[in-house]
PDB file of N, CA and C in Angstrom:
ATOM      1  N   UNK A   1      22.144  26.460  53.044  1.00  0.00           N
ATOM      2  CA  UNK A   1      21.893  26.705  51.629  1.00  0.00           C
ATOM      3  C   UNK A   1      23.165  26.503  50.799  1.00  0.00           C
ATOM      4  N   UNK A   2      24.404  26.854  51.770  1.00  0.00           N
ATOM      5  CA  UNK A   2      25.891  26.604  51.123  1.00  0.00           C
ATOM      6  C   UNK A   2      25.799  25.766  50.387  1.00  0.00           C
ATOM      7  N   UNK A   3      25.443  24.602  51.451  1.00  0.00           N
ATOM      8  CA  UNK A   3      25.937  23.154  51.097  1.00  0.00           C
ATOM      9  C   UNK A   3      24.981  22.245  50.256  1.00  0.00           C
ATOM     10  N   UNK A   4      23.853  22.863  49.923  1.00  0.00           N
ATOM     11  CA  UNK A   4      22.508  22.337  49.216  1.00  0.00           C
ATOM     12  C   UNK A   4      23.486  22.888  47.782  1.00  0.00           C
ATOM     13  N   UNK A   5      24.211  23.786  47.537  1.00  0.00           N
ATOM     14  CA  UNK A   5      24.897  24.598  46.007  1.00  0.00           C
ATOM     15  C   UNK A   5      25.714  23.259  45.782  1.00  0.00           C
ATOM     16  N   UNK A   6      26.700  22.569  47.139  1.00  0.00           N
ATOM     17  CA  UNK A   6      28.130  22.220  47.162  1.00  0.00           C
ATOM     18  C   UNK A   6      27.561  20.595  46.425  1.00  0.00           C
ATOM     19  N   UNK A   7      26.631  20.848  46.889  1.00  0.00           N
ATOM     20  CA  UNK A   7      26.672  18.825  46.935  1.00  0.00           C
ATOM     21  C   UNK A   7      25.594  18.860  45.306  1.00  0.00           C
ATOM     22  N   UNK A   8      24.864  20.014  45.035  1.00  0.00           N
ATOM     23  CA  UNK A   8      24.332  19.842  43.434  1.00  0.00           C
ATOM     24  C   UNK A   8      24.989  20.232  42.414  1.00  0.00           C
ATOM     25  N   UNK A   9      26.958  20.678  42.866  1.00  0.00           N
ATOM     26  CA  UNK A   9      27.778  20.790  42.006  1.00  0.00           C
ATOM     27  C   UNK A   9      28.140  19.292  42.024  1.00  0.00           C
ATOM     28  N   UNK A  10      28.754  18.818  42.848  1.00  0.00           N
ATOM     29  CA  UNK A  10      29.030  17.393  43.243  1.00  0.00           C
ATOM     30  C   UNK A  10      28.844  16.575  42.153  1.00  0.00           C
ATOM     31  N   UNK A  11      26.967  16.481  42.094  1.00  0.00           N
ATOM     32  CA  UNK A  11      26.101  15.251  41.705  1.00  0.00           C
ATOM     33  C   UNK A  11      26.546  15.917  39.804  1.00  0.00           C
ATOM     34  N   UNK A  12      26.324  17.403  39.694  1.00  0.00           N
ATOM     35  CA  UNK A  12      26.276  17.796  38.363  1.00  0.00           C
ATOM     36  C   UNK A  12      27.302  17.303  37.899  1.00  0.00           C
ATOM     37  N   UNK A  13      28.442  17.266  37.985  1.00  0.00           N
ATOM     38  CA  UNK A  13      30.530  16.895  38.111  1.00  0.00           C
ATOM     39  C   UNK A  13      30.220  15.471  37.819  1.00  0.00           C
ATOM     40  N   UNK A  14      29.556  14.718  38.250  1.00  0.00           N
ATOM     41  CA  UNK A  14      29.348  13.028  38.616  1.00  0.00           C
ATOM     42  C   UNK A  14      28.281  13.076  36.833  1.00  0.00           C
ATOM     43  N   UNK A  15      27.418  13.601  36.880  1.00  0.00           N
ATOM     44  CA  UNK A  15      26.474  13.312  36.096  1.00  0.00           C
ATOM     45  C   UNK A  15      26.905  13.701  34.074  1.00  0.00           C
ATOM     46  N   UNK A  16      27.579  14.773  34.834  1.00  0.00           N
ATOM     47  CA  UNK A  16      28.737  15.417  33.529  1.00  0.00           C
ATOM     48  C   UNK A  16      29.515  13.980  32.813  1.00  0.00           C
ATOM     49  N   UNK A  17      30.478  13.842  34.243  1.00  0.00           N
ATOM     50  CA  UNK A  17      31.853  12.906  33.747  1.00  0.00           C
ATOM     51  C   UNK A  17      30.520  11.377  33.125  1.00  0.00           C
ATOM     52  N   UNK A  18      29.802  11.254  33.627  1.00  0.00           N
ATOM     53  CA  UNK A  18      29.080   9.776  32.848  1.00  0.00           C
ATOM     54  C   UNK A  18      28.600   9.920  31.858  1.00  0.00           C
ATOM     55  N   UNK A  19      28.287  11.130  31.038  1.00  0.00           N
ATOM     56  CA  UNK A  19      26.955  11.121  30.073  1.00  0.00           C
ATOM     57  C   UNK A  19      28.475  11.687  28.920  1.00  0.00           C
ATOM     58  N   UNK A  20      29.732  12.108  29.142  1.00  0.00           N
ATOM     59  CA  UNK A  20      30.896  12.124  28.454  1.00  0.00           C
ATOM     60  C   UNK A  20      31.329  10.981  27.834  1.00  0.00           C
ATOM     61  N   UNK A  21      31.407  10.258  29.186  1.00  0.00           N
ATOM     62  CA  UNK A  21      32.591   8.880  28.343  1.00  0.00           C
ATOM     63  C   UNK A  21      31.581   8.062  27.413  1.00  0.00           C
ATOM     64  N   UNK A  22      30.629   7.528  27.311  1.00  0.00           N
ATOM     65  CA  UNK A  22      29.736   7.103  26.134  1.00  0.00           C
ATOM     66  C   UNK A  22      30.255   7.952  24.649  1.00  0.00           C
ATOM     67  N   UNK A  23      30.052   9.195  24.898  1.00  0.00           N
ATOM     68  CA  UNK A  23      29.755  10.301  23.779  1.00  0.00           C
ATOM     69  C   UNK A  23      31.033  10.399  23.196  1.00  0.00           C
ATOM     70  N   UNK A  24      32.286  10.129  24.015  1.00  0.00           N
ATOM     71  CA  UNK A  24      34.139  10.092  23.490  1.00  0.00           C
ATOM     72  C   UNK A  24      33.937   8.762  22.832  1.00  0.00           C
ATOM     73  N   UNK A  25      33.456   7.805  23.591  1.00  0.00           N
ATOM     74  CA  UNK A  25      34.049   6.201  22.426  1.00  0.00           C
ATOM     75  C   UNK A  25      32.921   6.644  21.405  1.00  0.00           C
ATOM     76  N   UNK A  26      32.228   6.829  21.235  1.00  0.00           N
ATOM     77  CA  UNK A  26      31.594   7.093  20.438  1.00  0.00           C
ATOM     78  C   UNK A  26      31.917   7.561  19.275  1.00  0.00           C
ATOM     79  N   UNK A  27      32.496   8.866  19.430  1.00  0.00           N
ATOM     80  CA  UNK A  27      33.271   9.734  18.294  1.00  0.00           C
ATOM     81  C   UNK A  27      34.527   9.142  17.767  1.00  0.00           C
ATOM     82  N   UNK A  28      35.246   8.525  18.819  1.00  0.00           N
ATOM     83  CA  UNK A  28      36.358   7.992  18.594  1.00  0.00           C
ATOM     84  C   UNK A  28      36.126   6.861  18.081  1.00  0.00           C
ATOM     85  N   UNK A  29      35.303   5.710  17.907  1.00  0.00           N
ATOM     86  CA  UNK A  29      34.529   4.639  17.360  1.00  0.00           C
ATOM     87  C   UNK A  29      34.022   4.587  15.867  1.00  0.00           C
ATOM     88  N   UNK A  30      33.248   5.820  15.985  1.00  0.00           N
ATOM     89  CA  UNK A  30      32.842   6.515  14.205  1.00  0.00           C
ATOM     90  C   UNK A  30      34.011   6.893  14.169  1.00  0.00           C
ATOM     91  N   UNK A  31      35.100   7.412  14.237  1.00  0.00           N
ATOM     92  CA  UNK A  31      35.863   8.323  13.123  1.00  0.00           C
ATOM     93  C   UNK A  31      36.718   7.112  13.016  1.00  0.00           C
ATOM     94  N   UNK A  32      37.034   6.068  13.819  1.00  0.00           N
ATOM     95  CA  UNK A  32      38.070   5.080  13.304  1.00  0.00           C
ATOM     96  C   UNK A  32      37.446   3.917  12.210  1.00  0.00           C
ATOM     97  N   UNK A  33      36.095   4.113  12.361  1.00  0.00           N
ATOM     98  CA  UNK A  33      35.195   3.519  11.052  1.00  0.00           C
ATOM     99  C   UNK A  33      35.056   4.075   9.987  1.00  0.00           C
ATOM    100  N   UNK A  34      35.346   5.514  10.121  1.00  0.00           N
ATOM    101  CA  UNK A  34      34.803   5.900   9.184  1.00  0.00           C
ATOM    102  C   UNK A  34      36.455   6.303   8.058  1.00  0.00           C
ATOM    103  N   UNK A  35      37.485   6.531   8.610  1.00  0.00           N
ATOM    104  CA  UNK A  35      39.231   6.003   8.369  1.00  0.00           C
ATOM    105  C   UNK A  35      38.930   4.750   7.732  1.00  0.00           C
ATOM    106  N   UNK A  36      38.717   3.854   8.400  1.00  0.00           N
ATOM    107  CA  UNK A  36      38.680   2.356   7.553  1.00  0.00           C
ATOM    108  C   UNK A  36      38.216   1.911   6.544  1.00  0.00           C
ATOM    109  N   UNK A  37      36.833   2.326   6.328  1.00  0.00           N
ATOM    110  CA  UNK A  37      35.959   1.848   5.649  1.00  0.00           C
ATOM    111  C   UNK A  37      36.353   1.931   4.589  1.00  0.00           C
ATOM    112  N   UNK A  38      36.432   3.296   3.520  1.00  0.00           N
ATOM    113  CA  UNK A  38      36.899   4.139   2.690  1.00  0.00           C
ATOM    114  C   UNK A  38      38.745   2.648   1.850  1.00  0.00           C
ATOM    115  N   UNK A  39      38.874   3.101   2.946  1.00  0.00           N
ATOM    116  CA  UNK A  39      40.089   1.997   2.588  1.00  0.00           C
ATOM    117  C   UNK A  39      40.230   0.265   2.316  1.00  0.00           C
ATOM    118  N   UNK A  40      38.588   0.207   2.879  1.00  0.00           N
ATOM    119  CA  UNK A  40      38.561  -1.181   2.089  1.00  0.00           C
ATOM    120  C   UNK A  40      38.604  -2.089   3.395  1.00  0.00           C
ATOM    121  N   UNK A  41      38.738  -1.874   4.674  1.00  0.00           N
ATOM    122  CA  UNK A  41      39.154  -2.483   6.107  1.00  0.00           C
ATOM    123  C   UNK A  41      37.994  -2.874   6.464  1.00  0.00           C
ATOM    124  N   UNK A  42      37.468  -4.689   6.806  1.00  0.00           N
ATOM    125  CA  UNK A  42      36.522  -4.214   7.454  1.00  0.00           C
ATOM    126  C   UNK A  42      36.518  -4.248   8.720  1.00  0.00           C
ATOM    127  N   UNK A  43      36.108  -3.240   9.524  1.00  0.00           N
ATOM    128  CA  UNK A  43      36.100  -2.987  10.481  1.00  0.00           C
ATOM    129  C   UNK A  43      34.943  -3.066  11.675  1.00  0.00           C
ATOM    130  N   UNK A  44      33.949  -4.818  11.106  1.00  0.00           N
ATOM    131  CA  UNK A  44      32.737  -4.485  11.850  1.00  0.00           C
ATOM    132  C   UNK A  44      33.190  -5.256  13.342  1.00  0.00           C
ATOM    133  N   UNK A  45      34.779  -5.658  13.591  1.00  0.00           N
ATOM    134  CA  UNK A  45      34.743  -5.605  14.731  1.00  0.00           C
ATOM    135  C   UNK A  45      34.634  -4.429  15.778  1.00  0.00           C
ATOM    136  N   UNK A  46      35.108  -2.796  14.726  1.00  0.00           N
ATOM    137  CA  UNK A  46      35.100  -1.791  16.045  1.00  0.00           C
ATOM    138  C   UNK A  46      33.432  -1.484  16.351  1.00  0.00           C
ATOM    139  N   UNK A  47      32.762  -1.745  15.690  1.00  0.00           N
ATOM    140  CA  UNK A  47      31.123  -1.959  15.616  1.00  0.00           C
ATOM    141  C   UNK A  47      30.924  -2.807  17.306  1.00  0.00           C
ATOM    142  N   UNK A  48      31.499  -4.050  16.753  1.00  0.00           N
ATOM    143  CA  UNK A  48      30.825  -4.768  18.420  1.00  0.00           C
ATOM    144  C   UNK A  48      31.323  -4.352  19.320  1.00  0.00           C
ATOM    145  N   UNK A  49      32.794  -4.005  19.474  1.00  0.00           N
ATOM    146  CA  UNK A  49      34.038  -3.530  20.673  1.00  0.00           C
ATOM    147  C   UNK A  49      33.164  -2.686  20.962  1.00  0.00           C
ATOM    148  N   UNK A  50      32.155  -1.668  19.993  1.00  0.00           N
ATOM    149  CA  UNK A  50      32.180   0.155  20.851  1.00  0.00           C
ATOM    150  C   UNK A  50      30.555  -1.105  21.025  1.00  0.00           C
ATOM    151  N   UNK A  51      29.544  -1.945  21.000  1.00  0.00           N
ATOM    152  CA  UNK A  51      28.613  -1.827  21.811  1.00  0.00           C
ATOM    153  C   UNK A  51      28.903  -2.357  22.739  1.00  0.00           C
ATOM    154  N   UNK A  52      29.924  -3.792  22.882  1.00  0.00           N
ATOM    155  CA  UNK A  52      30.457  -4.478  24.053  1.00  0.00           C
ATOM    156  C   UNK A  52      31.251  -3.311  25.207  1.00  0.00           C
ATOM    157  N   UNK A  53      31.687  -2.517  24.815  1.00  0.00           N
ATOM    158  CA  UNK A  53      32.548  -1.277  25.286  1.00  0.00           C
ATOM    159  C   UNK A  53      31.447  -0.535  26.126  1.00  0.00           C
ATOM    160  N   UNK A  54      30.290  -0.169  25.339  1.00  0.00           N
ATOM    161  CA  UNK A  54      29.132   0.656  25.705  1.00  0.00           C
ATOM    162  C   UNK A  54      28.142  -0.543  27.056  1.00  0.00           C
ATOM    163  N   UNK A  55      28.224  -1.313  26.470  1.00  0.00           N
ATOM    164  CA  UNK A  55      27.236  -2.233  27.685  1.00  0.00           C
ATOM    165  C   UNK A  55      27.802  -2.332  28.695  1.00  0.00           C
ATOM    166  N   UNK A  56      29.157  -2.757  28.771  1.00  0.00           N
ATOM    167  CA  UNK A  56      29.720  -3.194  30.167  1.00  0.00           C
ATOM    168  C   UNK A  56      29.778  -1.144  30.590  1.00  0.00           C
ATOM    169  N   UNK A  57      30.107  -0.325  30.239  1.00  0.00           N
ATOM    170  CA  UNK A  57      30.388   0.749  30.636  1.00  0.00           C
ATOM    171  C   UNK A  57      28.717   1.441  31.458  1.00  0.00           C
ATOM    172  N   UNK A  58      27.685   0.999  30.551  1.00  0.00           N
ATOM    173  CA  UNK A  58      26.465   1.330  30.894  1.00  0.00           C
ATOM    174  C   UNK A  58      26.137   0.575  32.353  1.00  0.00           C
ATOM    175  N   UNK A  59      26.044  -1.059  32.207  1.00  0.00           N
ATOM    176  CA  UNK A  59      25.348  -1.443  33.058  1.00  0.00           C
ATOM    177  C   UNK A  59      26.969  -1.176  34.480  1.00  0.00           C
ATOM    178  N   UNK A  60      28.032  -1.194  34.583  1.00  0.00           N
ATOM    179  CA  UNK A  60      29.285  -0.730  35.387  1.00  0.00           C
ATOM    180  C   UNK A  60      28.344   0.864  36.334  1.00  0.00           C
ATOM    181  N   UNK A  61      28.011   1.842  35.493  1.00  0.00           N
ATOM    182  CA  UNK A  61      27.901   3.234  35.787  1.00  0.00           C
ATOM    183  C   UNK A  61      26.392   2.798  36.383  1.00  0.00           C
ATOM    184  N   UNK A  62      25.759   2.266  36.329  1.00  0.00           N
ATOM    185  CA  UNK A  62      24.397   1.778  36.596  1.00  0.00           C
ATOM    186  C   UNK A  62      24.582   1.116  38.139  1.00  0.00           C
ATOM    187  N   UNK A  63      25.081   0.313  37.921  1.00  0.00           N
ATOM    188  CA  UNK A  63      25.382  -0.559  39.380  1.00  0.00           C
ATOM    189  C   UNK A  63      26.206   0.216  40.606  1.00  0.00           C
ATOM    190  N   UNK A  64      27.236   1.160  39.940  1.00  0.00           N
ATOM    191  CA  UNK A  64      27.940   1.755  40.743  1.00  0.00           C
ATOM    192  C   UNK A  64      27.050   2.987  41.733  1.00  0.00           C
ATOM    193  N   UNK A  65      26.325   3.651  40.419  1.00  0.00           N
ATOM    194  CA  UNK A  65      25.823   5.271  41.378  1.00  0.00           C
ATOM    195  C   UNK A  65      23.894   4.860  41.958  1.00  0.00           C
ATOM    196  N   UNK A  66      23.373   3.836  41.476  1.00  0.00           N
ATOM    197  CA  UNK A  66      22.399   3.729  41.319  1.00  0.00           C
ATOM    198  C   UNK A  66      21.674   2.477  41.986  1.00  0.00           C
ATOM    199  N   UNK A  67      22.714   1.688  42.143  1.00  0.00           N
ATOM    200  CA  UNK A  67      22.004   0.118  43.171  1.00  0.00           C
ATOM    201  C   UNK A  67      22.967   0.383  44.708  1.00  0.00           C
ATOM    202  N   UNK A  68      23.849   1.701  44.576  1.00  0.00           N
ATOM    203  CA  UNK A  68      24.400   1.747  45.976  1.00  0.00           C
ATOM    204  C   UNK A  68      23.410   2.317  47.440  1.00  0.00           C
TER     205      UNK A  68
END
């Protein structure tokens, strides 16, 4: 029963750290758009960087925990 706790902290730790890093570029993505904009910058390259950023990061986390 120990180890049924040990290994659904494990997967929770694993499932935590992936559903984070999306949600950081994210914030960090809007707030550097939202700095720019205001100032006249346009900034619809950080627009594609955070979905190009988001796709390779999605389908990466996809292939890694999930086609192994």
């Amino acid at each position: 029963m120990e180890k049924l706790k040990t290994n659904q902290r494990k997967i929770h730790r694993k499932i935590t750290a992936i559903s984070a890093i999306p949600l950081l570029i994210t914030i960090v993505s809007g707030t550097i758009y939202s700095i720019l904009q205001p100032l006249g910058v346009d900034a619809f390259w950080l627009i594609k960087w955070h979905r190009v950023i988001l796709a390779l990061l999605i389908c990466n986390l996809f292939t890694r925990y999930f086609l192994v």
